[in-house]
PDB file of N, CA and C in Angstrom:
ATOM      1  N   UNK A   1       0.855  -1.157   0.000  1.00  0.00           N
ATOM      2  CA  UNK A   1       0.000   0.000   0.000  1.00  0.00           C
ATOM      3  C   UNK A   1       0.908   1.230   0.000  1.00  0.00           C
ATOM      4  N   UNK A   2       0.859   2.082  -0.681  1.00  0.00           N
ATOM      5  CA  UNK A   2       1.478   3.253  -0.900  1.00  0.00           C
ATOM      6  C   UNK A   2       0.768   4.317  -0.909  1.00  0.00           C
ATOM      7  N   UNK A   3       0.569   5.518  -0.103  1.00  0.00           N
ATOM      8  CA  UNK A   3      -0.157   6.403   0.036  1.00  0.00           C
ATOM      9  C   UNK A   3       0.576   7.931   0.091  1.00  0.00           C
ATOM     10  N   UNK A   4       0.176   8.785  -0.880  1.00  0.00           N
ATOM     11  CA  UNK A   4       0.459  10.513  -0.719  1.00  0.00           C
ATOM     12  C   UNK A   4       0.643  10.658   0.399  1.00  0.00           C
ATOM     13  N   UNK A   5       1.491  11.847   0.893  1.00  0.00           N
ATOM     14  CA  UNK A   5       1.446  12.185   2.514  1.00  0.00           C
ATOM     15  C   UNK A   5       1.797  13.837   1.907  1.00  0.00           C
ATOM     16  N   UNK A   6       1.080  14.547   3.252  1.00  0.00           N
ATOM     17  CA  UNK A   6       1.458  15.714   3.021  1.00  0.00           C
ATOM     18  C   UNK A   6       2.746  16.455   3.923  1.00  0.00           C
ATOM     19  N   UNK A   7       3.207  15.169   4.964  1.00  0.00           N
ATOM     20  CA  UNK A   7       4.273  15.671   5.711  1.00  0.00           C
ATOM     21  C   UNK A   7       5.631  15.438   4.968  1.00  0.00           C
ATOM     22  N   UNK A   8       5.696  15.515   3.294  1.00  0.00           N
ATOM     23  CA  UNK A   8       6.565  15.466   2.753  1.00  0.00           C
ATOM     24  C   UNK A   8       7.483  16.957   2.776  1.00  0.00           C
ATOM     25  N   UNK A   9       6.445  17.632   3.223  1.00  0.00           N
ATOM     26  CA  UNK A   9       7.348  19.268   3.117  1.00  0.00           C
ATOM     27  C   UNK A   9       8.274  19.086   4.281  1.00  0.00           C
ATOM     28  N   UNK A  10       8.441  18.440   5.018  1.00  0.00           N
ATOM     29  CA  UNK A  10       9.047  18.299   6.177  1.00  0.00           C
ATOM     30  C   UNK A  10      10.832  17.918   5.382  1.00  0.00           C
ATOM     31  N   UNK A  11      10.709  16.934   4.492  1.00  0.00           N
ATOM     32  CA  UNK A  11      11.971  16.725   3.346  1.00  0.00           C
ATOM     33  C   UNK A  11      12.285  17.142   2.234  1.00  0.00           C
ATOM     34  N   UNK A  12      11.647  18.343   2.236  1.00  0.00           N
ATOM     35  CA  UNK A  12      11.689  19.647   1.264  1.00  0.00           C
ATOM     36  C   UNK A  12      11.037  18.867  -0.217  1.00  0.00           C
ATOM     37  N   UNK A  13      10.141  17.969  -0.255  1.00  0.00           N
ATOM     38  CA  UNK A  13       9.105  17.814  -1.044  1.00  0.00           C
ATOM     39  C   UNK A  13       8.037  18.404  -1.111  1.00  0.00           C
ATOM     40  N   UNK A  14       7.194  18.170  -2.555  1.00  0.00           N
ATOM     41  CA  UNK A  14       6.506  18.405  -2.523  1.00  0.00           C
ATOM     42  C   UNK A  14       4.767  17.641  -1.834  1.00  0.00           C
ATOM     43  N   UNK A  15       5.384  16.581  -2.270  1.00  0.00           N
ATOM     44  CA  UNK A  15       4.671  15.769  -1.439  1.00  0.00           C
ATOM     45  C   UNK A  15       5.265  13.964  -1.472  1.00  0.00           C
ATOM     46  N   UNK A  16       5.454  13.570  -0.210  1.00  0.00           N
ATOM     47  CA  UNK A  16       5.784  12.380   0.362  1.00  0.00           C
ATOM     48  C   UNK A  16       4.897  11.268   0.263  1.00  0.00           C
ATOM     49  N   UNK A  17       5.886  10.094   0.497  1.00  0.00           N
ATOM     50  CA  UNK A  17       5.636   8.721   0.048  1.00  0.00           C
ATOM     51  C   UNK A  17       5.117   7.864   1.376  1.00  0.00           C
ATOM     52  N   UNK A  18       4.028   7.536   1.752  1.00  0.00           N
ATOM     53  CA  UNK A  18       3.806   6.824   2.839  1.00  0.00           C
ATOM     54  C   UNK A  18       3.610   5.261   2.359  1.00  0.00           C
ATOM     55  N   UNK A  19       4.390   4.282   2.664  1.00  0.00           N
ATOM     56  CA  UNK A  19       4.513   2.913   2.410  1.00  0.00           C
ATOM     57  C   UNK A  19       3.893   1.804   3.234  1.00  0.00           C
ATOM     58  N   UNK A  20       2.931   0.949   3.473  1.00  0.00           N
ATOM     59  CA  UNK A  20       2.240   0.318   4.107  1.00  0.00           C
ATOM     60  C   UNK A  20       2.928  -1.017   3.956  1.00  0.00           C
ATOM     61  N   UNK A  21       3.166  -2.234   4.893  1.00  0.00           N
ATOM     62  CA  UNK A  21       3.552  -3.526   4.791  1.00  0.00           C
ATOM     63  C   UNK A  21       2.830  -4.456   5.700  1.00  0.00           C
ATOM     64  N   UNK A  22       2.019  -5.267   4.575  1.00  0.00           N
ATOM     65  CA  UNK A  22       1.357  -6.493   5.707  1.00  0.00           C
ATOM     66  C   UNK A  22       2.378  -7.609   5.891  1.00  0.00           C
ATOM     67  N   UNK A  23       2.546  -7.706   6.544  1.00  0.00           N
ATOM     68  CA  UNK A  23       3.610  -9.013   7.557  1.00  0.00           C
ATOM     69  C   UNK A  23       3.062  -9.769   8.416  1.00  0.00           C
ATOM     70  N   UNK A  24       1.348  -9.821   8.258  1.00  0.00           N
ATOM     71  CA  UNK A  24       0.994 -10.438   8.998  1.00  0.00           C
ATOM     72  C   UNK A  24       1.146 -11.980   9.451  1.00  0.00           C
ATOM     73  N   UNK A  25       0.889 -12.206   7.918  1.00  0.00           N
ATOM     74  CA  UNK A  25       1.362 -13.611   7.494  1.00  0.00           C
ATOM     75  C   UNK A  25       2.786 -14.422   7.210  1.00  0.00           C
ATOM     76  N   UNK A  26       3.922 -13.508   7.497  1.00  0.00           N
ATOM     77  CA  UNK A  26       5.267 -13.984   7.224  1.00  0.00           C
ATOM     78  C   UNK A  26       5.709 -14.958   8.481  1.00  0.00           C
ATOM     79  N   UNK A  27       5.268 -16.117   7.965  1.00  0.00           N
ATOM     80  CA  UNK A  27       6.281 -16.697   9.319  1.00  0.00           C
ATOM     81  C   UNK A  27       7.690 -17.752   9.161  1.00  0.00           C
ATOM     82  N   UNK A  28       7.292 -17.946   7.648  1.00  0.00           N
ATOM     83  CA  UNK A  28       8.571 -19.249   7.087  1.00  0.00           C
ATOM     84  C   UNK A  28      10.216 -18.401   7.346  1.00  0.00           C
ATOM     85  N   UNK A  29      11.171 -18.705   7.542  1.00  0.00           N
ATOM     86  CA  UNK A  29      11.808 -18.512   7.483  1.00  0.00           C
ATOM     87  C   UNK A  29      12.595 -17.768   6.810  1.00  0.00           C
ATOM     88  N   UNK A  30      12.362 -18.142   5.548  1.00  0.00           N
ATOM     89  CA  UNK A  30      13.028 -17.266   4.144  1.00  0.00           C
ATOM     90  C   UNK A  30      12.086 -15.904   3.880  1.00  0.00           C
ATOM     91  N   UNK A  31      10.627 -15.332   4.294  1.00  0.00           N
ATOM     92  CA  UNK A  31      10.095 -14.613   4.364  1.00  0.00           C
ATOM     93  C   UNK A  31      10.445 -13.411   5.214  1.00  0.00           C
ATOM     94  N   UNK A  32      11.229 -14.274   6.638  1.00  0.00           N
ATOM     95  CA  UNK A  32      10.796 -13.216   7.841  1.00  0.00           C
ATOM     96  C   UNK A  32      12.630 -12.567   7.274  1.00  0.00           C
ATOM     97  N   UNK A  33      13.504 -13.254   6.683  1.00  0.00           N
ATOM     98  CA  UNK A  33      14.672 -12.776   6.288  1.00  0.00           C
ATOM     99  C   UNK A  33      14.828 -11.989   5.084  1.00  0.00           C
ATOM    100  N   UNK A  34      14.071 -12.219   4.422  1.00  0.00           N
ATOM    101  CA  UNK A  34      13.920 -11.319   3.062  1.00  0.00           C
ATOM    102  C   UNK A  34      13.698 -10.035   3.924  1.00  0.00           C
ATOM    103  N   UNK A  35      11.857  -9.902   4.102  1.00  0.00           N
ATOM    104  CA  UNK A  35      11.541  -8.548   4.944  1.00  0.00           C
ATOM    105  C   UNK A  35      12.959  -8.225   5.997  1.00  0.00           C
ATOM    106  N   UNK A  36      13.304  -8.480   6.528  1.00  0.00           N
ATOM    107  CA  UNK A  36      14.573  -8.116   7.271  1.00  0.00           C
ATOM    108  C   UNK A  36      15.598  -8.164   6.568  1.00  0.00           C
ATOM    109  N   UNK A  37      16.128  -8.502   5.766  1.00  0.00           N
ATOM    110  CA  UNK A  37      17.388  -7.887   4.778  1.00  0.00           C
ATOM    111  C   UNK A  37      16.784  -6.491   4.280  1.00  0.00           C
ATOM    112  N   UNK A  38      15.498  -6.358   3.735  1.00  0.00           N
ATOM    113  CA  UNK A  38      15.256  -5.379   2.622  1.00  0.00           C
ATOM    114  C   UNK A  38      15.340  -3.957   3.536  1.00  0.00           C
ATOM    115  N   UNK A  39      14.235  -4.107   5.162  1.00  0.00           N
ATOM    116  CA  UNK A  39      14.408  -3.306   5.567  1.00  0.00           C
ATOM    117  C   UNK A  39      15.610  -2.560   6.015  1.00  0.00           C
ATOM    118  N   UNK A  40      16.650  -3.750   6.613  1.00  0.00           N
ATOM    119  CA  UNK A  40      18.109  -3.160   6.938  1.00  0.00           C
ATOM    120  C   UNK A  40      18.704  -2.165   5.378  1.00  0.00           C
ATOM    121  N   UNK A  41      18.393  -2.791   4.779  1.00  0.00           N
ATOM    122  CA  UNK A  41      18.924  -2.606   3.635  1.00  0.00           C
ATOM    123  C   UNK A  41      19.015  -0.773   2.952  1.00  0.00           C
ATOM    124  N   UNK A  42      17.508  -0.581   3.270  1.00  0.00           N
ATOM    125  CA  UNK A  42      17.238   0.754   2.500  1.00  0.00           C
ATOM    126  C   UNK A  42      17.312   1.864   3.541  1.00  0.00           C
ATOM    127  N   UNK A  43      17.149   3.021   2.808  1.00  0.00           N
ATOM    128  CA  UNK A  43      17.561   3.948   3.044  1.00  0.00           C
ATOM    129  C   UNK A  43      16.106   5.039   2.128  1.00  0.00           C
ATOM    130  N   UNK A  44      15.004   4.754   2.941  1.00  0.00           N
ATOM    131  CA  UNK A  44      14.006   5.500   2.217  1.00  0.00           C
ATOM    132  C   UNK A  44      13.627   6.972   2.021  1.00  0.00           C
ATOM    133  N   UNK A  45      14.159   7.516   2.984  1.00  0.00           N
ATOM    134  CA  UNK A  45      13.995   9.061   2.701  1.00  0.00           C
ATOM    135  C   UNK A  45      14.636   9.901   1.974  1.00  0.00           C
ATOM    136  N   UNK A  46      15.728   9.441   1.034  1.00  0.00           N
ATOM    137  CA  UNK A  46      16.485  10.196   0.102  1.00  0.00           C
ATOM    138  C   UNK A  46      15.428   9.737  -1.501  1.00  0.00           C
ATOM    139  N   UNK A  47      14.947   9.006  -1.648  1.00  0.00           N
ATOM    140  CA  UNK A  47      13.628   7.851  -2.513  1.00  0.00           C
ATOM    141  C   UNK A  47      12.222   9.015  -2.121  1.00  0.00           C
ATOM    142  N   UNK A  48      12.116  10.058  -1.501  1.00  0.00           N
ATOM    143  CA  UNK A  48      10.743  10.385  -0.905  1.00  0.00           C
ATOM    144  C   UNK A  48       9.754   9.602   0.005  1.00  0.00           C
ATOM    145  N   UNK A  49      10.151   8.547   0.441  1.00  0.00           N
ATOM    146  CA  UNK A  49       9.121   7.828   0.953  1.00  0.00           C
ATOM    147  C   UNK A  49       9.460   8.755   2.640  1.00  0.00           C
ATOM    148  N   UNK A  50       8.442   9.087   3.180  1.00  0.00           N
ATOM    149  CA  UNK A  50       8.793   9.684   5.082  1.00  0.00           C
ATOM    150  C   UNK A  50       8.442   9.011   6.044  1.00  0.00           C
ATOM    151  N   UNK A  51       7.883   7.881   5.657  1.00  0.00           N
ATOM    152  CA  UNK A  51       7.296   6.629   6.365  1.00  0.00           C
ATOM    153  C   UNK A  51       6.931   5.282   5.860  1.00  0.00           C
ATOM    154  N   UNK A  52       7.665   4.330   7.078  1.00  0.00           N
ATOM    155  CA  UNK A  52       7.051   2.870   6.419  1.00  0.00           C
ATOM    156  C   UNK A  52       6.437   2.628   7.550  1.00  0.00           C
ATOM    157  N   UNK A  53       5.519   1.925   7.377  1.00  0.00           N
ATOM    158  CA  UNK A  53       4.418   1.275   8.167  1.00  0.00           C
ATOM    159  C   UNK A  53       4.691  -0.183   8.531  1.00  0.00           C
ATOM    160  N   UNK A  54       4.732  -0.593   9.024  1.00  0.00           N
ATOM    161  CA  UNK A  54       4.568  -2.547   9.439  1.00  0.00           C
ATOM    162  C   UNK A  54       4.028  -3.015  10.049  1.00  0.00           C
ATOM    163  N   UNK A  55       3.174  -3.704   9.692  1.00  0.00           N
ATOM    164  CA  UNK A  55       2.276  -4.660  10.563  1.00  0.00           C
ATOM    165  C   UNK A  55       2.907  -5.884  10.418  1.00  0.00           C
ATOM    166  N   UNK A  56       2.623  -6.310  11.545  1.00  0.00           N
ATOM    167  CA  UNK A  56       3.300  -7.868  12.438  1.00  0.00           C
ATOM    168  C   UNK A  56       2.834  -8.336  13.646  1.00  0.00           C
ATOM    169  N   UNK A  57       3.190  -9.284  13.648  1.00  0.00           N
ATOM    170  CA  UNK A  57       2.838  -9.989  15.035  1.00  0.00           C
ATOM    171  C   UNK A  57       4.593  -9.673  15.766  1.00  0.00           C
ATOM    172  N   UNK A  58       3.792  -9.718  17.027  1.00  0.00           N
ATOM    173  CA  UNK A  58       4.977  -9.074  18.031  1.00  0.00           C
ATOM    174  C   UNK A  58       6.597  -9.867  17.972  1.00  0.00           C
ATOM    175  N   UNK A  59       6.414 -11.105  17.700  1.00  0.00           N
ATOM    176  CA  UNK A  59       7.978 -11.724  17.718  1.00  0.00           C
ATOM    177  C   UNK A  59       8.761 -10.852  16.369  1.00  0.00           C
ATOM    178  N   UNK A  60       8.205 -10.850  15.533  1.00  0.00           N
ATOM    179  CA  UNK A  60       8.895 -10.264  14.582  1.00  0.00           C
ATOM    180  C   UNK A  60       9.367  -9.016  14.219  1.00  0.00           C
ATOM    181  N   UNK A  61       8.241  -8.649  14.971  1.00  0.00           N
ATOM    182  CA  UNK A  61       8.268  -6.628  15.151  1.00  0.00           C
ATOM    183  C   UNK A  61       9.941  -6.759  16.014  1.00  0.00           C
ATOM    184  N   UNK A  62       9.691  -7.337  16.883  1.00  0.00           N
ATOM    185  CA  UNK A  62      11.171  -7.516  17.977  1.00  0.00           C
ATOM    186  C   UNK A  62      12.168  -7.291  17.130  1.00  0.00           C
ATOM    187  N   UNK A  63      12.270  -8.157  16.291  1.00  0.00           N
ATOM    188  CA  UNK A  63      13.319  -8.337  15.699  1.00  0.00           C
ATOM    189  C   UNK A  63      13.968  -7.422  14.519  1.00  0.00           C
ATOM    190  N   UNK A  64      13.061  -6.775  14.354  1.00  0.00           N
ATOM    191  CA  UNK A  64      13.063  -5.663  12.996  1.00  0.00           C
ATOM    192  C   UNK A  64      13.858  -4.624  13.591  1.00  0.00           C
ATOM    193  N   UNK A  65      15.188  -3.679  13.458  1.00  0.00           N
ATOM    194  CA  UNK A  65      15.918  -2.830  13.959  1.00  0.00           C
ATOM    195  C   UNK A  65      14.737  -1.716  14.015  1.00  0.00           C
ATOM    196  N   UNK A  66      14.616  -0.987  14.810  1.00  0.00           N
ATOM    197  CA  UNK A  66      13.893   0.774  15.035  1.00  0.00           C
ATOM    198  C   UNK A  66      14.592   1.283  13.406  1.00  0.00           C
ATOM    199  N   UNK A  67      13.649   2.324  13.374  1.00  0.00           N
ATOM    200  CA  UNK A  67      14.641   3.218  12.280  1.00  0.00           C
ATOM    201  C   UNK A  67      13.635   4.678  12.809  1.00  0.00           C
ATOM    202  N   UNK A  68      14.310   5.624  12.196  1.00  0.00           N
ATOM    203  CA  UNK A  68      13.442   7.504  12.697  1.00  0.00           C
ATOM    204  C   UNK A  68      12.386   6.751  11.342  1.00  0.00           C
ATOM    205  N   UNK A  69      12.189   6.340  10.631  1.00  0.00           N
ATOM    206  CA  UNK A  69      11.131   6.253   9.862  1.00  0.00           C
ATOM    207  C   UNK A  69      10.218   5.272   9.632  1.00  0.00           C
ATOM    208  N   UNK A  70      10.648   3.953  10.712  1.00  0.00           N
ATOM    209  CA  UNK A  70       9.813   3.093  10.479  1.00  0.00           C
ATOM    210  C   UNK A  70       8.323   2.893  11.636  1.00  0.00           C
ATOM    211  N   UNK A  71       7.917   2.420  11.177  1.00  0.00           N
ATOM    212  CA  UNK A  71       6.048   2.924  12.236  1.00  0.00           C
ATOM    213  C   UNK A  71       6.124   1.267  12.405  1.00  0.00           C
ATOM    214  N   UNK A  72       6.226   0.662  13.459  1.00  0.00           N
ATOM    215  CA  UNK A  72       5.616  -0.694  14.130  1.00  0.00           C
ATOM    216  C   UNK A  72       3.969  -0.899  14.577  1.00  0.00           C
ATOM    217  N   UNK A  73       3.680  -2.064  13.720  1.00  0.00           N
ATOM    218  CA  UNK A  73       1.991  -2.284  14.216  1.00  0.00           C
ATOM    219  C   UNK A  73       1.862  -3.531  14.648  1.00  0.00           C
ATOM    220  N   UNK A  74       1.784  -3.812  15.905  1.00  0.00           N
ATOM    221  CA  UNK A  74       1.788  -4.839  16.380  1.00  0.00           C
ATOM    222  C   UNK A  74       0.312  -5.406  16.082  1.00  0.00           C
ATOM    223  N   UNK A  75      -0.226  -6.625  15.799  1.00  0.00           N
ATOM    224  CA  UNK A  75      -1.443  -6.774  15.734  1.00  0.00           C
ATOM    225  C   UNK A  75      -1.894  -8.424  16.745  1.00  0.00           C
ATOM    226  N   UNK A  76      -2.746  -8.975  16.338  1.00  0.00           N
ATOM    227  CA  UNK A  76      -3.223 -10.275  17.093  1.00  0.00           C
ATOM    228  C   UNK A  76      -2.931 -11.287  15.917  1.00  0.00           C
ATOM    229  N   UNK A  77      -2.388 -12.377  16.793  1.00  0.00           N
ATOM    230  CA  UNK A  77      -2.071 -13.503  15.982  1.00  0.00           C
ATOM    231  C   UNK A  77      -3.492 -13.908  15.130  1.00  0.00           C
ATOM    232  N   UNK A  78      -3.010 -14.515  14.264  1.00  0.00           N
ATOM    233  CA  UNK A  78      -4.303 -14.540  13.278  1.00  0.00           C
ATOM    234  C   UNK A  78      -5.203 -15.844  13.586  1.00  0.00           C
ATOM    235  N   UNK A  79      -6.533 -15.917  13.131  1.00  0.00           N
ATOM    236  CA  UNK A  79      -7.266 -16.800  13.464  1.00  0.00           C
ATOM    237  C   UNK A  79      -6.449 -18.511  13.110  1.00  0.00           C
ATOM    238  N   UNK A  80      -6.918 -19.428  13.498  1.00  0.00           N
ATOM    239  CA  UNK A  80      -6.345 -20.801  12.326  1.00  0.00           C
ATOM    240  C   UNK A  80      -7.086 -20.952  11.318  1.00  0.00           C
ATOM    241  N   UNK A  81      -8.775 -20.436  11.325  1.00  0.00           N
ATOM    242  CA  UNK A  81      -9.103 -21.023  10.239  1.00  0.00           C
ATOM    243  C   UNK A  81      -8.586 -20.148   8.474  1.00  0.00           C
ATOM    244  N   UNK A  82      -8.786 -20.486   7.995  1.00  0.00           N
ATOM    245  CA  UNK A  82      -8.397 -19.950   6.487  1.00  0.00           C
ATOM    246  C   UNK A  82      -9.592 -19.321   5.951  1.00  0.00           C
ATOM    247  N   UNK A  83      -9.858 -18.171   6.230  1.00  0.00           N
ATOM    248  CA  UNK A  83     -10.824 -17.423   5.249  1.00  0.00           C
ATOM    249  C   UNK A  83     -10.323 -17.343   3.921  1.00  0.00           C
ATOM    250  N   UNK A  84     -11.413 -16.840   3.014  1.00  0.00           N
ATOM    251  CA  UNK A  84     -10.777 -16.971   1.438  1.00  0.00           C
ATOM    252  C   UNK A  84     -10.017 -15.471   1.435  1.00  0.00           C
ATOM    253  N   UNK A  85      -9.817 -15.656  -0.095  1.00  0.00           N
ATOM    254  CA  UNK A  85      -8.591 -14.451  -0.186  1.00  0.00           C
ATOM    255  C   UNK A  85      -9.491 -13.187  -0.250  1.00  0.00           C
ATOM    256  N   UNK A  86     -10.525 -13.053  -0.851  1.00  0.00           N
ATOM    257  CA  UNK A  86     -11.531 -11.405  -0.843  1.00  0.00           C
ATOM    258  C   UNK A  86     -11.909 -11.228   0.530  1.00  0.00           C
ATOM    259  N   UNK A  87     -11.492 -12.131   1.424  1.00  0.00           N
ATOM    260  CA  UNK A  87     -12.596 -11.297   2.899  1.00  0.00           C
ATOM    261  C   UNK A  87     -11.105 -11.093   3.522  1.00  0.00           C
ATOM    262  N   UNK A  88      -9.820 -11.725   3.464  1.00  0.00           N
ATOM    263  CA  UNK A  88      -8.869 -11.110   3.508  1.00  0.00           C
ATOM    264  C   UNK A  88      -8.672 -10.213   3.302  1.00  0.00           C
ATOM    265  N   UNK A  89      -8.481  -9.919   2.009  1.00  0.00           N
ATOM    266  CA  UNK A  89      -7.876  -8.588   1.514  1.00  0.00           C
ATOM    267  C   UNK A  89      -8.943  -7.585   2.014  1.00  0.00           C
ATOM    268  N   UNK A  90     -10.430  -7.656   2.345  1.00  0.00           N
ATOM    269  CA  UNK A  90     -11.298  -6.682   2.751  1.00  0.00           C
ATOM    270  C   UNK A  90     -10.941  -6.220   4.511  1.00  0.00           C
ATOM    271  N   UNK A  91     -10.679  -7.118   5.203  1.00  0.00           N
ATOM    272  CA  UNK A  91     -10.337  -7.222   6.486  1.00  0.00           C
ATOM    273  C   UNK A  91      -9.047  -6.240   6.214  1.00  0.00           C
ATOM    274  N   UNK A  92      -8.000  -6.818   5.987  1.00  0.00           N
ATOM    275  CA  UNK A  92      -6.685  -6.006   5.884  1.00  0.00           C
ATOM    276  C   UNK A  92      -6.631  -4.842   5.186  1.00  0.00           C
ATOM    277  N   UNK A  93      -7.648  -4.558   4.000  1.00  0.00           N
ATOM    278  CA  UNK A  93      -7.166  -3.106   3.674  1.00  0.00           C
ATOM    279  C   UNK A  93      -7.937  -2.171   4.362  1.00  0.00           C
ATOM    280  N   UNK A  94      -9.326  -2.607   5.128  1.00  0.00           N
ATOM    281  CA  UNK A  94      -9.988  -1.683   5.701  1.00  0.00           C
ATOM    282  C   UNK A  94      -9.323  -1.354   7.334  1.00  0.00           C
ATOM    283  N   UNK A  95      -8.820  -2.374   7.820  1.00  0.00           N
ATOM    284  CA  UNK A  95      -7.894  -2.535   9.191  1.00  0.00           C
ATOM    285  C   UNK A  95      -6.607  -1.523   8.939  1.00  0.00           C
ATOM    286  N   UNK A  96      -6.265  -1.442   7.715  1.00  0.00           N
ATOM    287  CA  UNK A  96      -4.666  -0.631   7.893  1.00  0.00           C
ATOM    288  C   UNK A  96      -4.882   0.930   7.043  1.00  0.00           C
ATOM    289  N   UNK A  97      -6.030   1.078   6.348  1.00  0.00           N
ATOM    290  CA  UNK A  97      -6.524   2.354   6.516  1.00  0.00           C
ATOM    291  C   UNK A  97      -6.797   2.703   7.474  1.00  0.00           C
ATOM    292  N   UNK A  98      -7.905   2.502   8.134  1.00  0.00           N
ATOM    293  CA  UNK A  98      -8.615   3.059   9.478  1.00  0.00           C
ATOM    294  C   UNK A  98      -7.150   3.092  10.575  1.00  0.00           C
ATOM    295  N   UNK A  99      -6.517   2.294  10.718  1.00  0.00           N
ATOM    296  CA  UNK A  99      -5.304   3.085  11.381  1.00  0.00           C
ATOM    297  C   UNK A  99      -4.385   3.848  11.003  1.00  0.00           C
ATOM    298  N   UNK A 100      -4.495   4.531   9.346  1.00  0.00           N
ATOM    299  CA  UNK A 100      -3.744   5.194   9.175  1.00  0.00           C
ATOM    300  C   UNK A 100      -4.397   6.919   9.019  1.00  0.00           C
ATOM    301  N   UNK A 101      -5.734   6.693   8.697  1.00  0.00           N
ATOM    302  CA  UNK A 101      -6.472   7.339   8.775  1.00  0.00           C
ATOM    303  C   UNK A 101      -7.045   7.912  10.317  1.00  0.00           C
ATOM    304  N   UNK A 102      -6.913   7.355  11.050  1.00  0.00           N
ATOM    305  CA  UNK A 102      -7.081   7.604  12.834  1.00  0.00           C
ATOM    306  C   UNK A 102      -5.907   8.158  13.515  1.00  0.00           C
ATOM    307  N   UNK A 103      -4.905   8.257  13.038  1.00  0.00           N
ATOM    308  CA  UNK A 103      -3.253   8.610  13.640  1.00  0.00           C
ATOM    309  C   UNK A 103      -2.618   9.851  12.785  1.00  0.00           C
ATOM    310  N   UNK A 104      -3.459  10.500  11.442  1.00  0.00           N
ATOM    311  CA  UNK A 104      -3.509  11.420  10.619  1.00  0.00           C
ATOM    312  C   UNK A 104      -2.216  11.303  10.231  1.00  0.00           C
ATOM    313  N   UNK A 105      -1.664  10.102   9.709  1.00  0.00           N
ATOM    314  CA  UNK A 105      -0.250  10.103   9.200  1.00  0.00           C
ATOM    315  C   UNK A 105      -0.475  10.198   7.545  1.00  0.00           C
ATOM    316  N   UNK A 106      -1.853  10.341   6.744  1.00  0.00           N
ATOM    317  CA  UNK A 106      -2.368  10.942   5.802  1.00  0.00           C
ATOM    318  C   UNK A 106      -2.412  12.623   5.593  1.00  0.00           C
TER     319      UNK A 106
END
């Protein structure tokens, strides 16, 4: 999810890059290391982005270094059963608006 921000004037933009990441579901191994290489990795505010967002379940949030730009969302471990993929994606995109939209980081 990638969203306009207007606290881009803050990095002498015109307007800023707000970046959303569901991690809810990362738990294999090679997943939770990818997302953790990429994040160590970058360097987003010279790119325009002024915020990344992450949602996770708490072991992993742990493990993710702080950064001045990264936003931690701790959430609840997920149900076991398997809903299909449209009430997913309806659950999760309306869940990580409404908190981004409630914290006015829009």
């Amino acid at each position: 999810m990638i969203v306009p921000s207007s606290t881009g004037m803050a990095f002498g933009l015109a307007s800023a890059i707000v970046v959303g990441i569901d991690a809810t579901r990362n738990r294999s191994g090679g997943a939770v290391a990818h997302l953790r290489g990429i994040l160590a990795a970058i360097d987003p505010v010279p790119c325009g982005i002024s915020q990344v967002h992450l949602w996770s379940y708490d072991e992993l949030l742990q493990t993710i270094k702080s950064q001045p730009w990264l936003i931690k969302h701790p959430v609840a471990a997920q149900p076991r059963i398997h809903p299909t993929a449209a009430c997913l994606a309806v659950f999760s995109s309306t869940r990580y608006c409404q908190t981004i939209r409630s914290r006015s980081y829009v």
